[in-house]
C-alpha atoms as a PDB file:
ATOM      1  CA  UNK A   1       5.747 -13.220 -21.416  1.00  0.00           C
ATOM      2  CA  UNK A   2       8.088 -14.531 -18.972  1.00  0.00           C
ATOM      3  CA  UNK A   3       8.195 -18.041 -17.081  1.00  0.00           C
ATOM      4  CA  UNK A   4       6.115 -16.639 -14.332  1.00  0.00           C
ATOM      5  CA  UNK A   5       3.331 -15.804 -16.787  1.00  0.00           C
ATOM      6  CA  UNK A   6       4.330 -11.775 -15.889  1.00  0.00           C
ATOM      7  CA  UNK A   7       3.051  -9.769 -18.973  1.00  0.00           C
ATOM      8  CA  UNK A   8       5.163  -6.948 -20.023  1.00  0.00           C
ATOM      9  CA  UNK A   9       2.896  -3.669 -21.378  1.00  0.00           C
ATOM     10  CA  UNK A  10       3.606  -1.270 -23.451  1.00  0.00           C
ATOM     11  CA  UNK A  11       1.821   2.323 -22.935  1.00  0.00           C
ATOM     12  CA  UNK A  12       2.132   4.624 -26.799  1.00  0.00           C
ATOM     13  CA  UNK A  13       4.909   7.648 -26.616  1.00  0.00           C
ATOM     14  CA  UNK A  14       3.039  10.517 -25.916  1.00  0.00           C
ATOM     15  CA  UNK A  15       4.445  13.629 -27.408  1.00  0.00           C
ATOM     16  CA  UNK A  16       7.202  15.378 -25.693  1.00  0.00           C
ATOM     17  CA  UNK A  17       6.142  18.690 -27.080  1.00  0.00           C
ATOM     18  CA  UNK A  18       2.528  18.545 -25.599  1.00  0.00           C
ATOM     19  CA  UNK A  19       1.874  21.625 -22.985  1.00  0.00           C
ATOM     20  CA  UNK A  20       0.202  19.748 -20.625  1.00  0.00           C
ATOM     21  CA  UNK A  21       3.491  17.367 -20.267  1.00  0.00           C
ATOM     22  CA  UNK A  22       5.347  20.151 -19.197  1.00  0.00           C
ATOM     23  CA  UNK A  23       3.357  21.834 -16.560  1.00  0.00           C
ATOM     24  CA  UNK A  24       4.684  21.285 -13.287  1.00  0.00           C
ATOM     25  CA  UNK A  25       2.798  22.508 -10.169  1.00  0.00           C
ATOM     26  CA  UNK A  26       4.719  24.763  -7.409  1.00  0.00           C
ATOM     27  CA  UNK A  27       7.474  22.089  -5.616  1.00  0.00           C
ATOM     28  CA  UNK A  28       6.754  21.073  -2.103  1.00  0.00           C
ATOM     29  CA  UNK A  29       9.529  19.919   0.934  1.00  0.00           C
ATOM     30  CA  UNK A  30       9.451  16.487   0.064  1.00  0.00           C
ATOM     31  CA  UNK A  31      11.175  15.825   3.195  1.00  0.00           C
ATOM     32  CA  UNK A  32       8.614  17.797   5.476  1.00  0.00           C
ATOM     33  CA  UNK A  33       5.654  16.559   3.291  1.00  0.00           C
ATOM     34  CA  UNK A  34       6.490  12.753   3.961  1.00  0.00           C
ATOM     35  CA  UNK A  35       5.888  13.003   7.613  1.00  0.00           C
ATOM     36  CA  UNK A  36       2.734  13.694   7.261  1.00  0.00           C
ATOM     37  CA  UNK A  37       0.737  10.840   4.829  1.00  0.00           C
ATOM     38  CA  UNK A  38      -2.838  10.358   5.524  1.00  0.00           C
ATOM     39  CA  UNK A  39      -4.780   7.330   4.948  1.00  0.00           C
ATOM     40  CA  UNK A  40      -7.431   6.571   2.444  1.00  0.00           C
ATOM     41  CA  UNK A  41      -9.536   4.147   0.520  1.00  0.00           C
ATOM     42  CA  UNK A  42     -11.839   3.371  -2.937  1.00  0.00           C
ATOM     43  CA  UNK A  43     -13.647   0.603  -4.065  1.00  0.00           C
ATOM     44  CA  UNK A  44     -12.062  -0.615  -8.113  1.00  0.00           C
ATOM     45  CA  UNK A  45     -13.181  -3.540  -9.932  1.00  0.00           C
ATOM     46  CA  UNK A  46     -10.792  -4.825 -12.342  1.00  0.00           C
ATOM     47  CA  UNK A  47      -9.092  -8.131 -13.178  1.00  0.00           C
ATOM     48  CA  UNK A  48      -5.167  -8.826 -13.311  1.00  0.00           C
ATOM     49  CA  UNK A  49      -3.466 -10.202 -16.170  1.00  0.00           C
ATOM     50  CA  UNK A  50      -0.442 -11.283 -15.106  1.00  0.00           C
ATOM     51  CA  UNK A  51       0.452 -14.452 -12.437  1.00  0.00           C
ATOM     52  CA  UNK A  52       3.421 -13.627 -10.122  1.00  0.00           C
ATOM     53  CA  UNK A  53       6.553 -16.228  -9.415  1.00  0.00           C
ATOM     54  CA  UNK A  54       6.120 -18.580  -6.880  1.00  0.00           C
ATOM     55  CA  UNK A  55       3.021 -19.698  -5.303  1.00  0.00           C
ATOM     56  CA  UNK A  56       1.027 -16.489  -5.927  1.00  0.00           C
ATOM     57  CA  UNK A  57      -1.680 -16.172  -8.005  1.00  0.00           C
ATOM     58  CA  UNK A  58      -1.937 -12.490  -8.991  1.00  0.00           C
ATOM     59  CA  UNK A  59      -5.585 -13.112 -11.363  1.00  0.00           C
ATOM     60  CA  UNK A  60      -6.626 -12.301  -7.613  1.00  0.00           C
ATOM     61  CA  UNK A  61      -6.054  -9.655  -5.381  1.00  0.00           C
ATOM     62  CA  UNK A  62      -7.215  -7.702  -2.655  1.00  0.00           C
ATOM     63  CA  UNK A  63      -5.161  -4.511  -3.642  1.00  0.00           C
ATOM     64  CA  UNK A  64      -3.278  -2.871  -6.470  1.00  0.00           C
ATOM     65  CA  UNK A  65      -0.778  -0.069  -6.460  1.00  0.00           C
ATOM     66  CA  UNK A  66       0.845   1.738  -8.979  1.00  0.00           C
ATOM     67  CA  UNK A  67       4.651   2.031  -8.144  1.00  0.00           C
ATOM     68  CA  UNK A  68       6.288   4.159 -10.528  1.00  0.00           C
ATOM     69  CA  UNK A  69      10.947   3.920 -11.022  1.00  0.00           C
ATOM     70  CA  UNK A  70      12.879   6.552 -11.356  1.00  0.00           C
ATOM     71  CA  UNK A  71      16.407   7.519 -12.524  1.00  0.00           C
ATOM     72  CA  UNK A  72      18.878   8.524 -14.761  1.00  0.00           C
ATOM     73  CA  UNK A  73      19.346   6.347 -17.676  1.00  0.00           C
ATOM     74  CA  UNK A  74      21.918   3.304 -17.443  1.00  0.00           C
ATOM     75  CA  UNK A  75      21.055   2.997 -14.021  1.00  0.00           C
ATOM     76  CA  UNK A  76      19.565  -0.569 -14.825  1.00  0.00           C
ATOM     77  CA  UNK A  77      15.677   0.244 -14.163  1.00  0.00           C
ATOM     78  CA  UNK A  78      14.652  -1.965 -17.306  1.00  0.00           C
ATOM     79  CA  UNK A  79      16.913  -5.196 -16.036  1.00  0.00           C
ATOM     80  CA  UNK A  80      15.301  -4.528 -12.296  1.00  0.00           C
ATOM     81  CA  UNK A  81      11.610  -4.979 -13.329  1.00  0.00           C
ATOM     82  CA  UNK A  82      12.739  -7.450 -15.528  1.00  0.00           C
ATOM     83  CA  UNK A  83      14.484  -9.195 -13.219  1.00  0.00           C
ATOM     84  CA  UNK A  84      11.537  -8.853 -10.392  1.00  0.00           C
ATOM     85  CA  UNK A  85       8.977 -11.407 -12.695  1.00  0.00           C
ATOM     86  CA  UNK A  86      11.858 -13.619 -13.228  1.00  0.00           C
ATOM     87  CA  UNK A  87      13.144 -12.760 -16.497  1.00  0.00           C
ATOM     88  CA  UNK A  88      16.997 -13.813 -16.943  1.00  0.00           C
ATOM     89  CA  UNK A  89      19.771 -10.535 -17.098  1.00  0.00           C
ATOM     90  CA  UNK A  90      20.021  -9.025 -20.682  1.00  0.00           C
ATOM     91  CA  UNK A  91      23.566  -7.024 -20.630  1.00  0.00           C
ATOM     92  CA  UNK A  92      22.459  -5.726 -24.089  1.00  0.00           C
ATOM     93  CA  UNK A  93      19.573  -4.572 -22.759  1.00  0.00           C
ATOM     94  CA  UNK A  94      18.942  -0.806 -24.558  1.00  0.00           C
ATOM     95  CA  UNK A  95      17.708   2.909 -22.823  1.00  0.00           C
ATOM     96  CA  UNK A  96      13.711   3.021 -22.554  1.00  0.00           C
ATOM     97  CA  UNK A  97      12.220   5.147 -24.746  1.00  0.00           C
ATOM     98  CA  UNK A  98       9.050   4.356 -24.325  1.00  0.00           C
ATOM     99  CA  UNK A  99       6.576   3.215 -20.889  1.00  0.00           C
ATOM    100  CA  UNK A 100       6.644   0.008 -19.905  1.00  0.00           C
ATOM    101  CA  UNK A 101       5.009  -1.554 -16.932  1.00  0.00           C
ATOM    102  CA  UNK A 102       4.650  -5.164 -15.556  1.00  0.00           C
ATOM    103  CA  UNK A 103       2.076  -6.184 -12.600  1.00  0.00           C
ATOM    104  CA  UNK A 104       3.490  -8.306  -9.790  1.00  0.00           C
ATOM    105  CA  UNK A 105       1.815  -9.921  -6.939  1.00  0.00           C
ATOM    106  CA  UNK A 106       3.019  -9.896  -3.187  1.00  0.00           C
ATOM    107  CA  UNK A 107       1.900 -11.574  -0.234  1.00  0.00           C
ATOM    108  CA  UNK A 108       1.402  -8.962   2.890  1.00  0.00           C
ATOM    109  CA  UNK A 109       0.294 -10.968   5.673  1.00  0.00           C
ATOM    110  CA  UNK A 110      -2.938 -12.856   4.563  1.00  0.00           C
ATOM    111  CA  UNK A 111      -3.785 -10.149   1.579  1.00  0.00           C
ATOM    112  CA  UNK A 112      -2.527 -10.384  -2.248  1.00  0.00           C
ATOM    113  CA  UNK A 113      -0.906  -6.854  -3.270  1.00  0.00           C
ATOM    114  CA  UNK A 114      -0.589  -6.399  -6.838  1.00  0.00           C
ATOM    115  CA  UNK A 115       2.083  -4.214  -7.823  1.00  0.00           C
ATOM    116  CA  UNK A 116       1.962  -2.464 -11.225  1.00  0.00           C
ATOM    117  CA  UNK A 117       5.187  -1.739 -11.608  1.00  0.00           C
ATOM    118  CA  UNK A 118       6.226   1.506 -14.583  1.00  0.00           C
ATOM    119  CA  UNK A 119       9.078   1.746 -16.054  1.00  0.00           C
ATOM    120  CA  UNK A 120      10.488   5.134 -17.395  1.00  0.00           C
ATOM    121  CA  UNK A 121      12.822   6.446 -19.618  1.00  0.00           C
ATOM    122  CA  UNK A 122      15.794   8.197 -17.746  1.00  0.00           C
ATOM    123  CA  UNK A 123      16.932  10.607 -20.785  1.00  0.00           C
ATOM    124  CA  UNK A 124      16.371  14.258 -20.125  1.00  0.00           C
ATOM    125  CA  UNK A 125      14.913  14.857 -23.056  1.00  0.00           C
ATOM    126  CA  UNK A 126      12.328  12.037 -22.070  1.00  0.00           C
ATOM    127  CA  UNK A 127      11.612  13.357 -18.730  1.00  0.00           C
ATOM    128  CA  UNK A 128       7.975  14.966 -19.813  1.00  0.00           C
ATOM    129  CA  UNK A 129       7.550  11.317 -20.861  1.00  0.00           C
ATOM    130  CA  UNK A 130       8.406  10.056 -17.106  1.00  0.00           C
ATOM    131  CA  UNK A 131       6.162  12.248 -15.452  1.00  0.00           C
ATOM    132  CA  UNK A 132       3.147  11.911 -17.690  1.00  0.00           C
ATOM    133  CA  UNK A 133       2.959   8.203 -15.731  1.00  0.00           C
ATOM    134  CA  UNK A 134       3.047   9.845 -12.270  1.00  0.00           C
ATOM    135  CA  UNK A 135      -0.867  10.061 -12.318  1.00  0.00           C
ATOM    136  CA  UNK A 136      -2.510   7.927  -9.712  1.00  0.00           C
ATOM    137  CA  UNK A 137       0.814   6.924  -8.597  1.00  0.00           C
ATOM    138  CA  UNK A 138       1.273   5.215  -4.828  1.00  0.00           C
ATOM    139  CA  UNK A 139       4.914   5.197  -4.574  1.00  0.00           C
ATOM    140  CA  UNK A 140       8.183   5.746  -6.228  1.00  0.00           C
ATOM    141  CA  UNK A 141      11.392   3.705  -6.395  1.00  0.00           C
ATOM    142  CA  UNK A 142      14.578   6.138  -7.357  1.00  0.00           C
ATOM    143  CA  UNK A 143      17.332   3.952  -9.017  1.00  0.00           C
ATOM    144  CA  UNK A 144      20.965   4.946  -8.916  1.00  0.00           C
ATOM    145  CA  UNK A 145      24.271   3.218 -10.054  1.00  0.00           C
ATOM    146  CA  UNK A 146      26.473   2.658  -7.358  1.00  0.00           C
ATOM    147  CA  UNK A 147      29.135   2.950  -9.798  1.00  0.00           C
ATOM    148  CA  UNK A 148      27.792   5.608 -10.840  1.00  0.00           C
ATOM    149  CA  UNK A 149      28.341   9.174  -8.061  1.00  0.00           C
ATOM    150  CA  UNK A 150      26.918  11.262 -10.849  1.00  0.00           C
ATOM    151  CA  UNK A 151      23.133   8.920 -10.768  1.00  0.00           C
ATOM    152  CA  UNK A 152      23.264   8.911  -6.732  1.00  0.00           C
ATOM    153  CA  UNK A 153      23.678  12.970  -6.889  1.00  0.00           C
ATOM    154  CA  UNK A 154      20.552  13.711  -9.096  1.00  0.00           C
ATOM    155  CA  UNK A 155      18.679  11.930  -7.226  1.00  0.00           C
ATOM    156  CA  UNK A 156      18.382  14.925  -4.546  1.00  0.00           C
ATOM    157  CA  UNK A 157      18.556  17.174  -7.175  1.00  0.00           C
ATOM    158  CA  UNK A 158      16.317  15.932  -9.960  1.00  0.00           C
ATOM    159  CA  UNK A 159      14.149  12.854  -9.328  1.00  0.00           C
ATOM    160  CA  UNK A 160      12.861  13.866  -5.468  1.00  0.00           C
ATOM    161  CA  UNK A 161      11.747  16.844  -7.236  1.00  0.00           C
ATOM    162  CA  UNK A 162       9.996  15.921  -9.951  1.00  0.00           C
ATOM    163  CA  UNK A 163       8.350  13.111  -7.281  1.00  0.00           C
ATOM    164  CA  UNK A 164       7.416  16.045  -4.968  1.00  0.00           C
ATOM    165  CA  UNK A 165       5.899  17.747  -7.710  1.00  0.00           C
ATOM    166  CA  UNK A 166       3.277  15.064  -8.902  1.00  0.00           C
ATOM    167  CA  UNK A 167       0.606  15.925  -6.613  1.00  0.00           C
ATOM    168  CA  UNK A 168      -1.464  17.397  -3.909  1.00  0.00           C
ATOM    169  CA  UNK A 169       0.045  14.185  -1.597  1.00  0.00           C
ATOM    170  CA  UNK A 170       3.209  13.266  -0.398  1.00  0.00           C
ATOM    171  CA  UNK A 171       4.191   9.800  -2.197  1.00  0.00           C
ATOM    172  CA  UNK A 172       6.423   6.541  -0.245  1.00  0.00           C
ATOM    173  CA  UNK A 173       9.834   6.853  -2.004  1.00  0.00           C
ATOM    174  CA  UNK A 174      12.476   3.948  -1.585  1.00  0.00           C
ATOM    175  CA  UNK A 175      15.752   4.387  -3.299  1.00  0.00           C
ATOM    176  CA  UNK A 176      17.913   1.456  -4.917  1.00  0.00           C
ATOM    177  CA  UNK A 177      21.526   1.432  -5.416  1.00  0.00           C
ATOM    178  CA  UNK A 178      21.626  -0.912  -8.568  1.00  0.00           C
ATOM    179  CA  UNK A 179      24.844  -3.288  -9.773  1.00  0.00           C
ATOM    180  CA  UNK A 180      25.536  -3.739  -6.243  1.00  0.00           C
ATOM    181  CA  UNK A 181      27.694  -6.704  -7.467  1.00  0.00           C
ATOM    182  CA  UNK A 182      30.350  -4.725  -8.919  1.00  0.00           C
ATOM    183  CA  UNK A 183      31.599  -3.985  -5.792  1.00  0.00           C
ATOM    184  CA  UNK A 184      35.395  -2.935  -6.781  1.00  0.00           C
ATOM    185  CA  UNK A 185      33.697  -0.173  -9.284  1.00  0.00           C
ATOM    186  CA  UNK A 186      31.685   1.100  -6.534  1.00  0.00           C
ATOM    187  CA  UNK A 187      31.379   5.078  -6.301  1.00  0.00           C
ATOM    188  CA  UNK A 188      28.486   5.193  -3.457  1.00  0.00           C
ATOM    189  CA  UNK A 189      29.459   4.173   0.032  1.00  0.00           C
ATOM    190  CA  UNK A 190      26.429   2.508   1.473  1.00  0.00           C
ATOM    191  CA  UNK A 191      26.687   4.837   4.535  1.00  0.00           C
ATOM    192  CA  UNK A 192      25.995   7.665   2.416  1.00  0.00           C
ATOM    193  CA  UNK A 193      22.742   5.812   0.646  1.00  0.00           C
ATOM    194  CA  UNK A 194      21.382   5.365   4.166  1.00  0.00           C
ATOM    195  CA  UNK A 195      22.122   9.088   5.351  1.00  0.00           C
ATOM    196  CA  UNK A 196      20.354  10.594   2.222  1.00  0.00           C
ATOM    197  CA  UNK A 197      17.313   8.164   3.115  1.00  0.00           C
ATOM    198  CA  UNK A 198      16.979   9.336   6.734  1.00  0.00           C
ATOM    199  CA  UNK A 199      17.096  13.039   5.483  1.00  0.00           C
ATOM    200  CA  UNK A 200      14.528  12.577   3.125  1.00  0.00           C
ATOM    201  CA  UNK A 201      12.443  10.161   5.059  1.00  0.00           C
ATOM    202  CA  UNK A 202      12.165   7.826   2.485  1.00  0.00           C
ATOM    203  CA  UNK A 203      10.648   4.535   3.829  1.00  0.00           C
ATOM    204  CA  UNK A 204      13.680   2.087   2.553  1.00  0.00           C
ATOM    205  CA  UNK A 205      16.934   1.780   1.022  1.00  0.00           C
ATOM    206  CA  UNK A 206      18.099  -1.453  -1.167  1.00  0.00           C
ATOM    207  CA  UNK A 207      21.453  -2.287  -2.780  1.00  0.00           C
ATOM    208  CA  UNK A 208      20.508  -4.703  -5.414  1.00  0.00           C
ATOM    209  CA  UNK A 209      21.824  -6.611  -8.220  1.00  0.00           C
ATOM    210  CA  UNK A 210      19.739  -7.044 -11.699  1.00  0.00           C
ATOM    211  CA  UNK A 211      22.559  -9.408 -12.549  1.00  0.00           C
ATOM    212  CA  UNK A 212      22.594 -11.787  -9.853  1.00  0.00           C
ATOM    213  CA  UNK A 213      19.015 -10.798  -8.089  1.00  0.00           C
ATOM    214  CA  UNK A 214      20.019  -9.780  -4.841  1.00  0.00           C
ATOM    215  CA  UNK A 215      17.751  -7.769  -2.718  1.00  0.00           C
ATOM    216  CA  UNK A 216      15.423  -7.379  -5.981  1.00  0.00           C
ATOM    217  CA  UNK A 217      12.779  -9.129  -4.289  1.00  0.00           C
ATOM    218  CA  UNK A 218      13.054  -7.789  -0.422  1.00  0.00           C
ATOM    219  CA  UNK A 219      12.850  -4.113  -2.336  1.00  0.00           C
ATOM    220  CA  UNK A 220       9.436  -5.136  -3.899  1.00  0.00           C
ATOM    221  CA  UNK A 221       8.220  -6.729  -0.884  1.00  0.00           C
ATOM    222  CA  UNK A 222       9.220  -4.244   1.704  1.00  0.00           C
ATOM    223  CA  UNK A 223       7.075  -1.573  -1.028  1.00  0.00           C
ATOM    224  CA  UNK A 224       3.948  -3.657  -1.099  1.00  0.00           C
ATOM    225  CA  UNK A 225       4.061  -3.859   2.710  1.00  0.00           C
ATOM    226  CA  UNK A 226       4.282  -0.602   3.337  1.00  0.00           C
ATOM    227  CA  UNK A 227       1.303   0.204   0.413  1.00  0.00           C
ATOM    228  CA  UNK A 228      -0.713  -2.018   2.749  1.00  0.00           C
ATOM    229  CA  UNK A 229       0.301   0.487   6.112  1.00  0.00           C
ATOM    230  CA  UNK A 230       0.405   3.918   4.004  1.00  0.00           C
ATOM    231  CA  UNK A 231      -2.523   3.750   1.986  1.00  0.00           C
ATOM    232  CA  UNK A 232      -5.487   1.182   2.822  1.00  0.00           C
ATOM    233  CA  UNK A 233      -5.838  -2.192   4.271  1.00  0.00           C
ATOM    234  CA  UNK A 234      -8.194  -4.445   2.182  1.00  0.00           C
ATOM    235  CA  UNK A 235     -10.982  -5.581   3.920  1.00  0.00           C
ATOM    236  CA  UNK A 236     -11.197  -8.811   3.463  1.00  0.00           C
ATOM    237  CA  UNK A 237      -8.220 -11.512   2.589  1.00  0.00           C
ATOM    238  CA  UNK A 238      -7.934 -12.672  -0.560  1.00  0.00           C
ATOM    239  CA  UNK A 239      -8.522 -16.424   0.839  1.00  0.00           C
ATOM    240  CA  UNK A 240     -11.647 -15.243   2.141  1.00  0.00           C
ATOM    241  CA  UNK A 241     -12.502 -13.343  -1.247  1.00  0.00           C
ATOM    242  CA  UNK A 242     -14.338 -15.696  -4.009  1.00  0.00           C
ATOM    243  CA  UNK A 243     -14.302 -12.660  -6.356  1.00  0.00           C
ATOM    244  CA  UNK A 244     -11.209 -12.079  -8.572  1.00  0.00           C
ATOM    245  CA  UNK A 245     -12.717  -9.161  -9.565  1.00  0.00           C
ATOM    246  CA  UNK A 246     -12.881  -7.604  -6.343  1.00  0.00           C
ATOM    247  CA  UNK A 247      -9.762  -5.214  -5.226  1.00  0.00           C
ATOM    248  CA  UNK A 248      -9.452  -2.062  -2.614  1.00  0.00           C
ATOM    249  CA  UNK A 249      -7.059   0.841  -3.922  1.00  0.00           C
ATOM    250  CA  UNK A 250      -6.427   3.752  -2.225  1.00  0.00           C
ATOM    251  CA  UNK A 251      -8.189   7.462  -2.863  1.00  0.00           C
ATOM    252  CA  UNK A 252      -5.857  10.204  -1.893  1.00  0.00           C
ATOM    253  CA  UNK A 253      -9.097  12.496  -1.807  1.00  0.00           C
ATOM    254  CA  UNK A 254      -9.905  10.691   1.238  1.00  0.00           C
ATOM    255  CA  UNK A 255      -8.685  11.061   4.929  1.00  0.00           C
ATOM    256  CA  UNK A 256      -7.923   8.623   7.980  1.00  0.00           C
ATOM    257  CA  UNK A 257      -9.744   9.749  10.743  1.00  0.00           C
ATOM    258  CA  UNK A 258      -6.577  10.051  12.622  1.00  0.00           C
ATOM    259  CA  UNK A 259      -5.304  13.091  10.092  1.00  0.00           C
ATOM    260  CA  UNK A 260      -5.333  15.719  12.631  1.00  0.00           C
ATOM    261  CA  UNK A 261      -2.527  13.613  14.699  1.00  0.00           C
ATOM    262  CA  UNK A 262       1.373  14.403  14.019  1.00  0.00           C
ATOM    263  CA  UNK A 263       2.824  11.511  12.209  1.00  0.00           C
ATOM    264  CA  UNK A 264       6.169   9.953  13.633  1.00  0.00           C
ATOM    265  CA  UNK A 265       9.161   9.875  10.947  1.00  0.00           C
ATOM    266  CA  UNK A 266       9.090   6.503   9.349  1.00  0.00           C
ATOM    267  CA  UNK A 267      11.520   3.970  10.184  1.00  0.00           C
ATOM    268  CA  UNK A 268      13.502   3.228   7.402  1.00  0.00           C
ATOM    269  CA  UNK A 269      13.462  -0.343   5.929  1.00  0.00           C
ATOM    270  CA  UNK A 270      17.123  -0.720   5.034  1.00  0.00           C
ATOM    271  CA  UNK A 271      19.444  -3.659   3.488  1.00  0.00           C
ATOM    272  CA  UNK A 272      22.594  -3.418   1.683  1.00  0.00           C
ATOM    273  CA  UNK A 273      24.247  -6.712   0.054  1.00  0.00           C
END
């Protein structure tokens, strides 16, 4: 458990030989697809088990979201969750093999988001693993190493495809360009992080830093925010809500009644150190 009282879960290894692992329904235009997110809402009871940094009290919350990372492995996916909840830098730190997650609390205006937060292994030959979590999931966050060319090229290649493939509904992607701090070892111009973001209308872009924690938070915050736009607004603030036990998640089933009107592209949240 970390200082923020964060609790780190592990999920059991499911079997990468099991059929239904490996089934992958007909891909979709993720970039088409994203334009045109539709609201909806459910009713979940359920109690936290984790209290966020800071002044936020994550045993309640008006909504929880299941955010799901993404990326080749190396990229530093591990040290980024870790370092969201506070948890110092771990240069040793070793290649998931497993499926982690953490939950993380967020203010959006006068609501409490709760984050649950997966973390997945980046191997190939883990990659049944990685998708097995993408049930239920609201968004995605697709890590690269900006050292790395190689980890920013997949991602149009590999990871926006396996995200487009999850389900019936397009799904908020950000993308992070990790070790942001070694800046003399950088392979990824920024520009060309913030082109591939407005051609796959991904709603932000983040260089961060595991190491020193820059724009580790913003990334987090900007992707509860826009769970609270994309997906439901709880109906009543958490202040106003005597029941920790009481949380709004979203339904993809169901439909905003404005579905039948064109969706604008989504302005991109973007921030580079």
């Amino acid at each position: 458990m970390s200082a923020g009282g964060n609790v780190l879960q592990s999920m059991p290894t499911p079997n990468p030989s099991d059929s239904n692992l490996n089934k992958r329904p007909k891909s979709r235009n993720l970039a088409k697809s994203l334009k045109l997110l539709d609201l909806g809402q459910k009713r979940h009871n359920g109690r936290s088990e984790a209290k966020a940094n800071g002044d936020v009290d994550s045993a309640r919350y008006d909504a929880r979201y299941k955010i799901v990372l993404l990326g080749e492995s190396g990229v530093g996916k591990t040290s980024l969750i870790r370092a969201a909840v506070g948890e110092p830098f771990n240069p040793t730190m070793i290649s998931t093999i497993g499926i982690d997650f953490v939950l993380q609390t967020y203010k959006v205006d006068n609501y409490l988001i709760q984050l649950q937060i997966w973390d997945t292994a980046g191997q190939e030959r883990y990659r049944s693993l990685a998708a097995s979590t993408f049930r239920d999931a609201k968004g995605f966050v697709i890590v690269y190493d900006v050292t790395n060319r190689e980890s920013f090229t997949k991602i149009r290649k590999e990871w926006l495809k396996m995200a487009d493939v999850h389900g019936d509904e397009p799904i908020p992607v950000f993308f992070a360009g990790n070790k942001a701090d070694l800046v003399r070892l950088k392979e990824v111009p920024t520009e060309d992080a913030e082109r591939l973001t407005q051609q796959q209308y991904a709603h932000g872009f983040f260089e961060t830093s595991a190491l020193t924690g820059a724009n580790i938070q913003n990334l987090f915050q900007s992707v509860a925010t826009t769970m609270v736009s994309i997906w439901s607004i709880p109906q009543s603030p958490s202040a106003q809500n005597n029941d920790p036990l009481r949380i709004t998640d979203q339904l993809p089933g169901r439909r905003s009644k404005h579905k039948d009107k064109k969706k604008k592209p989504t302005v991109v949240q973007c921030c580079a150190t």
